[in-house]
Protein backbone atom coordinates (compact mmCIF):
# COMPACT_ATOMS: atom_id res chain seq x y z
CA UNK A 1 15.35 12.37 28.01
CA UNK A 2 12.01 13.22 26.37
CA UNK A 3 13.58 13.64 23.23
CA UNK A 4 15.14 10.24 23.01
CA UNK A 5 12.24 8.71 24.21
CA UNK A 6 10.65 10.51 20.56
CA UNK A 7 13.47 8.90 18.69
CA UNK A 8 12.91 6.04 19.85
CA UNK A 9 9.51 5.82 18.79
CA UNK A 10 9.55 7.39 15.89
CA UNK A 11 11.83 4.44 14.67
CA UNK A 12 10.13 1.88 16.69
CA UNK A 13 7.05 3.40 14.14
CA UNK A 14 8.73 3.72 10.94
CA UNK A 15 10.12 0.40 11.41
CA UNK A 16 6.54 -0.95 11.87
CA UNK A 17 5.61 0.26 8.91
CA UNK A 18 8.35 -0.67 7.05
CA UNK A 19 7.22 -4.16 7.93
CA UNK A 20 3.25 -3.56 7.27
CA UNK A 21 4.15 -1.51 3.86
CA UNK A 22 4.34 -5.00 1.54
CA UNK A 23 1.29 -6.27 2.97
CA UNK A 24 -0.64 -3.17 2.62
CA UNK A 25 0.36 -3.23 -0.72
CA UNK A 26 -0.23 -6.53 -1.94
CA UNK A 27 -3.43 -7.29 -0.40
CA UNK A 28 -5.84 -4.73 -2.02
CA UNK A 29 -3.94 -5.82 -5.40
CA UNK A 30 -4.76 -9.76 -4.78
CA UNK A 31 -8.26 -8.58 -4.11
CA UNK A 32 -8.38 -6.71 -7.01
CA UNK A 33 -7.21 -8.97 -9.62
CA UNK A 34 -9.57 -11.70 -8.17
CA UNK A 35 -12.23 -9.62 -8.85
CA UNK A 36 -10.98 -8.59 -12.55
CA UNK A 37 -10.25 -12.43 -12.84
CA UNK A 38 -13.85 -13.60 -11.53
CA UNK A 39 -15.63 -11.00 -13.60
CA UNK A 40 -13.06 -12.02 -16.91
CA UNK A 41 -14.13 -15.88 -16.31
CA UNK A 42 -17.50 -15.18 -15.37
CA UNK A 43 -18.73 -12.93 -16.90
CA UNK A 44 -16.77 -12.08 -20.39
CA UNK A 45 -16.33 -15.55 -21.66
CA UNK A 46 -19.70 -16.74 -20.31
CA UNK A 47 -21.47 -13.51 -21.37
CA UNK A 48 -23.00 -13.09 -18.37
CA UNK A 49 -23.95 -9.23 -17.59
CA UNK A 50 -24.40 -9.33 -13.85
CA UNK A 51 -20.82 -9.94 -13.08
CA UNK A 52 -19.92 -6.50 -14.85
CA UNK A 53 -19.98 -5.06 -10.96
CA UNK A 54 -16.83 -7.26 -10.35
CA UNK A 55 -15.16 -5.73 -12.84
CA UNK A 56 -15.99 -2.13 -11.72
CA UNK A 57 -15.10 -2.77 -8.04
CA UNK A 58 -11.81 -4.94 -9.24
CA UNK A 59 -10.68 -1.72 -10.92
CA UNK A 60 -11.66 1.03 -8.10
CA UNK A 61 -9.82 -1.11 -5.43
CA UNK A 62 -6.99 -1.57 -8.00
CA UNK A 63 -6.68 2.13 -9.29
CA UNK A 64 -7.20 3.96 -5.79
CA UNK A 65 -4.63 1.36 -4.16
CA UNK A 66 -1.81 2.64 -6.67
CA UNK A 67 -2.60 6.03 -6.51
CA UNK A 68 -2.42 5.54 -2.33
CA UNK A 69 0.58 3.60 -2.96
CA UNK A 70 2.34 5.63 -4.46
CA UNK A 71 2.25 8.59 -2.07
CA UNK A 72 2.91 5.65 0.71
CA UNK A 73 5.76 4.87 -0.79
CA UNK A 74 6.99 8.71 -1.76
CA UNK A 75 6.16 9.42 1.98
CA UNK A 76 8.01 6.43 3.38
CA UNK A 77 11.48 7.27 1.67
CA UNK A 78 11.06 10.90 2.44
CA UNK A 79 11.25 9.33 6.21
CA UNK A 80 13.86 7.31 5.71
CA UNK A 81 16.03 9.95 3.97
CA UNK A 82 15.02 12.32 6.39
CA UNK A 83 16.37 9.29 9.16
CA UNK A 84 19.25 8.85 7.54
CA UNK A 85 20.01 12.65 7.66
CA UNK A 86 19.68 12.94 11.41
CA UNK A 87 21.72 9.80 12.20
CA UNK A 88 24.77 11.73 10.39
CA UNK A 89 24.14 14.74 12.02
CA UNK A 90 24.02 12.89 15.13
CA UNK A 91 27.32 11.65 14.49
């Protein structure tokens, strides 16, 4: 009985983050690029120094989001494989 109640909420979990996976990725990435795209307007064509900041914190949210992502994802179809596998089995 225990076990099954585990099952159940292990897929009850994966499936929530299944559904919270696109909007942790695209958030930080919006963010990101409206900071790259605020510092680009700002403070490239204008030639304004003090917006240089934007730029830097555009690119640390953008490059530490991929490199998060992409061990979220990695991790995320190692679960599902790993689901997949035990449904058979259970089978």
């Amino acid at each position: 009985m225990k076990k099954q109640q585990q099952q159940v909420m292990y897929a009850l979990l994966l499936r929530l983050e299944l559904w919270f996976a696109p909007l942790l990725i695209l958030v930080p990435i919006v963010v990101s690029f409206f900071f790259i795209q605020d510092w680009y307007v700002r403070g490239s064509i204008k030639g304004i120094s003090q917006y240089d900041g934007e730029l830097i914190l555009g690119l640390v949210i953008l490059f530490g989001n991929l490199l998060c992502d992409i061990l979220f994802m990695k991790s995320l179809k190692n679960l599902k494989r790993k689901k997949i596998i035990t449904e058979k089995k259970m089978k």
